[in-house]
N, C-alpha and C. Protein backbone atom coordinates (compact mmCIF):
# COMPACT_ATOMS: atom_id res chain seq x y z
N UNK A 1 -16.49 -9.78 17.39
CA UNK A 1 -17.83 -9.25 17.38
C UNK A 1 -18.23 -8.94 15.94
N UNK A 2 -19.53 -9.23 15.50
CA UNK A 2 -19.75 -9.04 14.21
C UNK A 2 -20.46 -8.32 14.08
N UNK A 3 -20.19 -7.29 12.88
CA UNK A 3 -21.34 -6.22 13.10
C UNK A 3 -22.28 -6.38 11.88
N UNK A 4 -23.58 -5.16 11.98
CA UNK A 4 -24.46 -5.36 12.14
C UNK A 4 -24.43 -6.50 10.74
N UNK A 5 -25.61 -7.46 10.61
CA UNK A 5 -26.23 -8.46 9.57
C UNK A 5 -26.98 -7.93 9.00
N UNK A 6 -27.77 -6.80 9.02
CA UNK A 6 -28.64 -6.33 8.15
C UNK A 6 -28.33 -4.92 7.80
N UNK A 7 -29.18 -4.60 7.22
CA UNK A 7 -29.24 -3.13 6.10
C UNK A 7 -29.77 -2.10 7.11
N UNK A 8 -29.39 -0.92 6.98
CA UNK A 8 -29.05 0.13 8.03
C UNK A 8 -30.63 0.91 7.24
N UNK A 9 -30.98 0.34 5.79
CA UNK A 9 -31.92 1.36 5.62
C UNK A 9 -33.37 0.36 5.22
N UNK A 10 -33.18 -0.88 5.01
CA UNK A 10 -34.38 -1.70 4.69
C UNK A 10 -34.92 -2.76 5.77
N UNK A 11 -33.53 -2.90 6.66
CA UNK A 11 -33.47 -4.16 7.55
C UNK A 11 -33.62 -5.56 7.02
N UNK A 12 -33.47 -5.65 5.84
CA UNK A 12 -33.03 -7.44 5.37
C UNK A 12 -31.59 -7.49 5.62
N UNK A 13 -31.61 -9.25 5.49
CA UNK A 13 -29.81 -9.48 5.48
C UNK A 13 -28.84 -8.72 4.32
N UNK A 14 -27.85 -8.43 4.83
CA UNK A 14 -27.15 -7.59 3.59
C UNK A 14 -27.03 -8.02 2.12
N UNK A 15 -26.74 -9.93 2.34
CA UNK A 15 -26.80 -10.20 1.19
C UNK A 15 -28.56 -10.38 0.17
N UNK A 16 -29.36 -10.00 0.63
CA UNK A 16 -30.56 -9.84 0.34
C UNK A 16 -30.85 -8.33 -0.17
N UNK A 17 -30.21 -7.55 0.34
CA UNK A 17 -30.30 -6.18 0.16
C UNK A 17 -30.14 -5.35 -1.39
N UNK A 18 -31.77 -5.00 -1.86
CA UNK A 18 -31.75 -3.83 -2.93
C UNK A 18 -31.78 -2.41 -2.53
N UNK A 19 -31.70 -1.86 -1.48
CA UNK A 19 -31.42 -0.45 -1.74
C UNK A 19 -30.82 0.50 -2.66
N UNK A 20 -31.27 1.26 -3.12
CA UNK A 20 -30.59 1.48 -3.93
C UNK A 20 -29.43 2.79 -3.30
N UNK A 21 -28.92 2.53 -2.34
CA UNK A 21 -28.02 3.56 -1.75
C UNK A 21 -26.76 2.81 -2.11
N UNK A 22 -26.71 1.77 -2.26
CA UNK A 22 -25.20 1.26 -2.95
C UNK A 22 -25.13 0.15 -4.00
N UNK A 23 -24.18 0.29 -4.75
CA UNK A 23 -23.86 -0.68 -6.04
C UNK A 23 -22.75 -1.50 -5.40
N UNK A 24 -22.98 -2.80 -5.93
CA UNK A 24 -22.15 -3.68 -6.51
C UNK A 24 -21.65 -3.42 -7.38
N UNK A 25 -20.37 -3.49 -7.56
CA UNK A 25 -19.31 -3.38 -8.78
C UNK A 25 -18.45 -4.38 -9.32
N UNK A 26 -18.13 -5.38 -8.40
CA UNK A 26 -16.94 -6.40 -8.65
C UNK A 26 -17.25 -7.45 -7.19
N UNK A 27 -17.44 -8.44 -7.47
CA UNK A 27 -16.69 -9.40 -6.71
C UNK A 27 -15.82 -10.56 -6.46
N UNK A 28 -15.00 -10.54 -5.32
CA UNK A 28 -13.59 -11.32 -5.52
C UNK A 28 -13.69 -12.55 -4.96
N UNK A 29 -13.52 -13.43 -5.35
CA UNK A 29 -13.57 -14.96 -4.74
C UNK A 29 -12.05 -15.99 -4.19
N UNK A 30 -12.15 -16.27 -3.39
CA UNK A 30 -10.65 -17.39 -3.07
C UNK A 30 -11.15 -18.32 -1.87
N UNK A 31 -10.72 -19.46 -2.07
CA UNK A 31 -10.60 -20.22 -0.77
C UNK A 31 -11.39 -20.05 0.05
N UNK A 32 -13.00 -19.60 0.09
CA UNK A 32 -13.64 -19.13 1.34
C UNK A 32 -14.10 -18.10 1.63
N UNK A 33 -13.39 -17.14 0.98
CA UNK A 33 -13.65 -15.70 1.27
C UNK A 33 -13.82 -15.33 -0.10
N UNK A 34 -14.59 -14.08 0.42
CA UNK A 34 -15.78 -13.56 -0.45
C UNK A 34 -15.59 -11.77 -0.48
N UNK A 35 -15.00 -10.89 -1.55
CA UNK A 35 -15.33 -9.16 -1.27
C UNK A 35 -15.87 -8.46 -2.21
N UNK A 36 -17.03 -7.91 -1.83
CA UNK A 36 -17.61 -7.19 -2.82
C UNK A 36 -17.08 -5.39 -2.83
N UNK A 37 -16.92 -5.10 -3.76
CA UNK A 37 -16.62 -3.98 -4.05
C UNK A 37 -17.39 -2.99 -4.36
N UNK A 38 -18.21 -1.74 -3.55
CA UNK A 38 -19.10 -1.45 -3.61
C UNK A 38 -19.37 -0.03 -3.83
N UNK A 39 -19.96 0.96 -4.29
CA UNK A 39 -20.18 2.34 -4.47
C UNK A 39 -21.22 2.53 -3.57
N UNK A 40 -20.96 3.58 -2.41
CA UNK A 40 -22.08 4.32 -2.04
C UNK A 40 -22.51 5.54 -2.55
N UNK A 41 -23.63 5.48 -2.56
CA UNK A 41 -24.12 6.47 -3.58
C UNK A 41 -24.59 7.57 -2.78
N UNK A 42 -25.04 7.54 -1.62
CA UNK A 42 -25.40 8.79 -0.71
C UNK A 42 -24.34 9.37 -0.09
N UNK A 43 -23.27 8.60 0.11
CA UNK A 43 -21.92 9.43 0.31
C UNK A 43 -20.79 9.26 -0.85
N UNK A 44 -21.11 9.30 -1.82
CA UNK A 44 -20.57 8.73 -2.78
C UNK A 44 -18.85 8.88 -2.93
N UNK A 45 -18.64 7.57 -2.46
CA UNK A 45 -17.59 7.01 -1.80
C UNK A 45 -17.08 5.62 -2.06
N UNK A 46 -16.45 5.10 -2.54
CA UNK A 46 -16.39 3.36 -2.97
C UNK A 46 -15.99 2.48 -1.25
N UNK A 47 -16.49 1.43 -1.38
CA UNK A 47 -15.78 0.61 0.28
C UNK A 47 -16.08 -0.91 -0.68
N UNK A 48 -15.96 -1.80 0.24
CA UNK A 48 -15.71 -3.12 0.78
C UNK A 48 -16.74 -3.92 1.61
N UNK A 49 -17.56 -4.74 1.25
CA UNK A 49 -18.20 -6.07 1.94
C UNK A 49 -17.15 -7.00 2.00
N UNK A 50 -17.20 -7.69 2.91
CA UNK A 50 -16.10 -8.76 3.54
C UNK A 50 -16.77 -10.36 3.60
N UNK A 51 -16.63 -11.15 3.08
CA UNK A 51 -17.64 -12.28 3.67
C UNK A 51 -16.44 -13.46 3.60
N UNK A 52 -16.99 -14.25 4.58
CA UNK A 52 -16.05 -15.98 4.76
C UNK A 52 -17.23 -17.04 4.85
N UNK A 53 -16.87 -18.50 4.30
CA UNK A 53 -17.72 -19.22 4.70
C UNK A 53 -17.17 -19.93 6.01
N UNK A 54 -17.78 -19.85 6.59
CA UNK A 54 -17.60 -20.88 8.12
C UNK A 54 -18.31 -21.96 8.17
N UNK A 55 -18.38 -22.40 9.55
CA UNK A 55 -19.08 -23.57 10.17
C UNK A 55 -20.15 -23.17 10.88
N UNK A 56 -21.55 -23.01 10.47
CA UNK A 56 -22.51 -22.51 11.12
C UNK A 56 -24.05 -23.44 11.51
N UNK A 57 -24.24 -23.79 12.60
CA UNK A 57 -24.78 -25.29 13.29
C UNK A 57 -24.36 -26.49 12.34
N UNK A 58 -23.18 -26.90 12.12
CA UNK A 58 -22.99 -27.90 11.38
C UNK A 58 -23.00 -27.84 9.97
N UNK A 59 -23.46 -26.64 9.13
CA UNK A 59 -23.45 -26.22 7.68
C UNK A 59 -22.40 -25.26 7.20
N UNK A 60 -21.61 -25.40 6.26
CA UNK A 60 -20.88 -24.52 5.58
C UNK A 60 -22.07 -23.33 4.96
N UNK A 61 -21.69 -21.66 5.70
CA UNK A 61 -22.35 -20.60 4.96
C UNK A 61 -21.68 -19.58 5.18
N UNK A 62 -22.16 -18.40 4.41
CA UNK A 62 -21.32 -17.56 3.65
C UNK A 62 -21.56 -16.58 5.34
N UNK A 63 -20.99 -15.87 5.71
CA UNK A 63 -21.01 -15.21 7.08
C UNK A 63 -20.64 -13.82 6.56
N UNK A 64 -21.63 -12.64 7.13
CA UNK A 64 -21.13 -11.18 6.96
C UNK A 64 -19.65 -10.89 7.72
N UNK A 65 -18.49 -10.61 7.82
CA UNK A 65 -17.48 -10.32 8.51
C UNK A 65 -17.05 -8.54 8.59
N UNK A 66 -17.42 -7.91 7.45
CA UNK A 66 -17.01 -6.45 8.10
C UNK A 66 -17.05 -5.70 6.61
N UNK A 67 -17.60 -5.03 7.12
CA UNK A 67 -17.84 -3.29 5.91
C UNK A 67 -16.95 -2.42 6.32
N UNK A 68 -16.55 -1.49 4.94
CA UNK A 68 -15.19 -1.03 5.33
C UNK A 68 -15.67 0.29 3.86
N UNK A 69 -15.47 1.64 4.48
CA UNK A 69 -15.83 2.63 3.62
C UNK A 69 -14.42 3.52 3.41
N UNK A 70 -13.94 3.93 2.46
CA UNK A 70 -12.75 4.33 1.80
C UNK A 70 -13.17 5.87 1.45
N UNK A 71 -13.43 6.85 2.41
CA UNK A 71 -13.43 8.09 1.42
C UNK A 71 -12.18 8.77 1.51
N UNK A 72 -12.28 9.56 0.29
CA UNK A 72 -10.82 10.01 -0.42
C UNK A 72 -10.27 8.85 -0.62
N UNK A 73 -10.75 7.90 -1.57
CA UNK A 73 -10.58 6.68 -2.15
C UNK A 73 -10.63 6.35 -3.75
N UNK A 74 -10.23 5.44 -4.66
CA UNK A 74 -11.23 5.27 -5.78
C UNK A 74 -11.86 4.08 -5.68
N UNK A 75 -11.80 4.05 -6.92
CA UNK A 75 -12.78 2.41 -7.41
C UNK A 75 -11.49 1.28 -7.16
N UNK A 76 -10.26 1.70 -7.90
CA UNK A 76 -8.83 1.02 -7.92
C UNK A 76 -8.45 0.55 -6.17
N UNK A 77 -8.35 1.48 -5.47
CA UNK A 77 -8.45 1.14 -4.06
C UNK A 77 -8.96 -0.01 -3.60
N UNK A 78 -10.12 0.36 -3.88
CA UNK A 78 -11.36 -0.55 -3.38
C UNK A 78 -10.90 -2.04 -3.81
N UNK A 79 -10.52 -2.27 -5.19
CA UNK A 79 -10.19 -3.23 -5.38
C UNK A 79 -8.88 -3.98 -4.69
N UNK A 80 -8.59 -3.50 -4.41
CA UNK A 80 -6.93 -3.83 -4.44
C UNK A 80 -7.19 -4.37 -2.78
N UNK A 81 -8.26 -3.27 -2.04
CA UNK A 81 -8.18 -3.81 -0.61
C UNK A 81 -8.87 -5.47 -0.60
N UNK A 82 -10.11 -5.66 -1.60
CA UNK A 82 -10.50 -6.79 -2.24
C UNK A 82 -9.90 -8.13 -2.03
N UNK A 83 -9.00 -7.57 -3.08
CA UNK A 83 -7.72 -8.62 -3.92
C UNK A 83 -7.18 -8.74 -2.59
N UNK A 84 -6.51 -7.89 -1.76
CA UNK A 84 -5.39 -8.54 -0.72
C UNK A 84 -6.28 -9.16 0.44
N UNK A 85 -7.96 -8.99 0.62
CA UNK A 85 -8.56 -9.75 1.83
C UNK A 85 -8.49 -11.27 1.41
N UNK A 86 -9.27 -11.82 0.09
CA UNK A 86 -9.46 -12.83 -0.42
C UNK A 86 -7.95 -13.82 -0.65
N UNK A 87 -6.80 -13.14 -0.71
CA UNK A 87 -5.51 -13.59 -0.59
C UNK A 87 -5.05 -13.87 0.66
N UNK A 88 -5.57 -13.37 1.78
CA UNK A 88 -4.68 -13.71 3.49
C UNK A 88 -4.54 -12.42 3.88
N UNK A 89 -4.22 -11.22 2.94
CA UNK A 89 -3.07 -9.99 2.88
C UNK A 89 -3.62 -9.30 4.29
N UNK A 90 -5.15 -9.08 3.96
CA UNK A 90 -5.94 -8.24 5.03
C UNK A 90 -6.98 -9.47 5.76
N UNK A 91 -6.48 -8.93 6.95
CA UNK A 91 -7.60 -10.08 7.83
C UNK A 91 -8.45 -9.14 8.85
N UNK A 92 -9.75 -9.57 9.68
CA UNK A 92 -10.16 -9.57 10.32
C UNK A 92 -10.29 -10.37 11.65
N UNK A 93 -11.02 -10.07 12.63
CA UNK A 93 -10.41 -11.04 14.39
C UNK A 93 -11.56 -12.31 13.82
N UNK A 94 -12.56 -11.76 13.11
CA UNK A 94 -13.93 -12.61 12.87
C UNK A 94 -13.72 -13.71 11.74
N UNK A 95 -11.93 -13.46 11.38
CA UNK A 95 -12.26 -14.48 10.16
C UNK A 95 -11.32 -15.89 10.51
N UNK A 96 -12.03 -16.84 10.45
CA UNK A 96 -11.20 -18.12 10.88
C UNK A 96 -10.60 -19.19 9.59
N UNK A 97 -10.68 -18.31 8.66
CA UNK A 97 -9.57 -19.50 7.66
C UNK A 97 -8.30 -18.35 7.45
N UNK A 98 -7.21 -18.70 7.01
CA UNK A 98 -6.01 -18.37 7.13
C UNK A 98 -5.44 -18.91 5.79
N UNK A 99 -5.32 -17.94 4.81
CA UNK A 99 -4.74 -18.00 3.60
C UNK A 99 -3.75 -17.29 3.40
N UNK A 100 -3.43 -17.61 2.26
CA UNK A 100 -2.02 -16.60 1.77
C UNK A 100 -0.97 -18.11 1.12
């Protein structure tokens, strides 16, 4: 099950999304998968965007797979959970390529 595709405070797609309730900080690339490393600023708290490209009506595109908020966390965290999604390390049920 995938949750939500859009922004909880503007309603565009996430990857469309300027709110300014969270930063981009870093993002990690491998094989398909995609994690952005992110600061929320209204709970100011660092987490995780998750993305994979799939097979979607016949087109390779980038697919939301799962947000993930870390409080009592740092920035270092954040990364590291990053680094081990884009490697295989951490998976989701929603993600269908298989690395490592």
């Amino acid at each position: 099950m995938y949750l939500a595709m859009e922004c909880e405070k503007c309603g565009k797609p996430r990857y469309d999304c300027v709110c300014n309730h969270k930063e981009e900080y870093h993002t990690y690339m491998r094989e398909g998968r995609a994690a952005k490393v992110i600061r929320y600023h209204d709970d100011n708290i660092w987490g995780c965007e998750y993305y994979e490209n799939q097979l979607v009506d016949g087109m390779q595109q980038r697919v939301f797979i799962a947000e993930e908020k870390y409080p009592n966390h740092n920035e270092h965290w954040a990364e590291d959970c990053a680094d081990n999604y884009v490697f295989g390390i951490k998976n989701f049920e929603e993600n269908q390529t298989q690395t490592g």
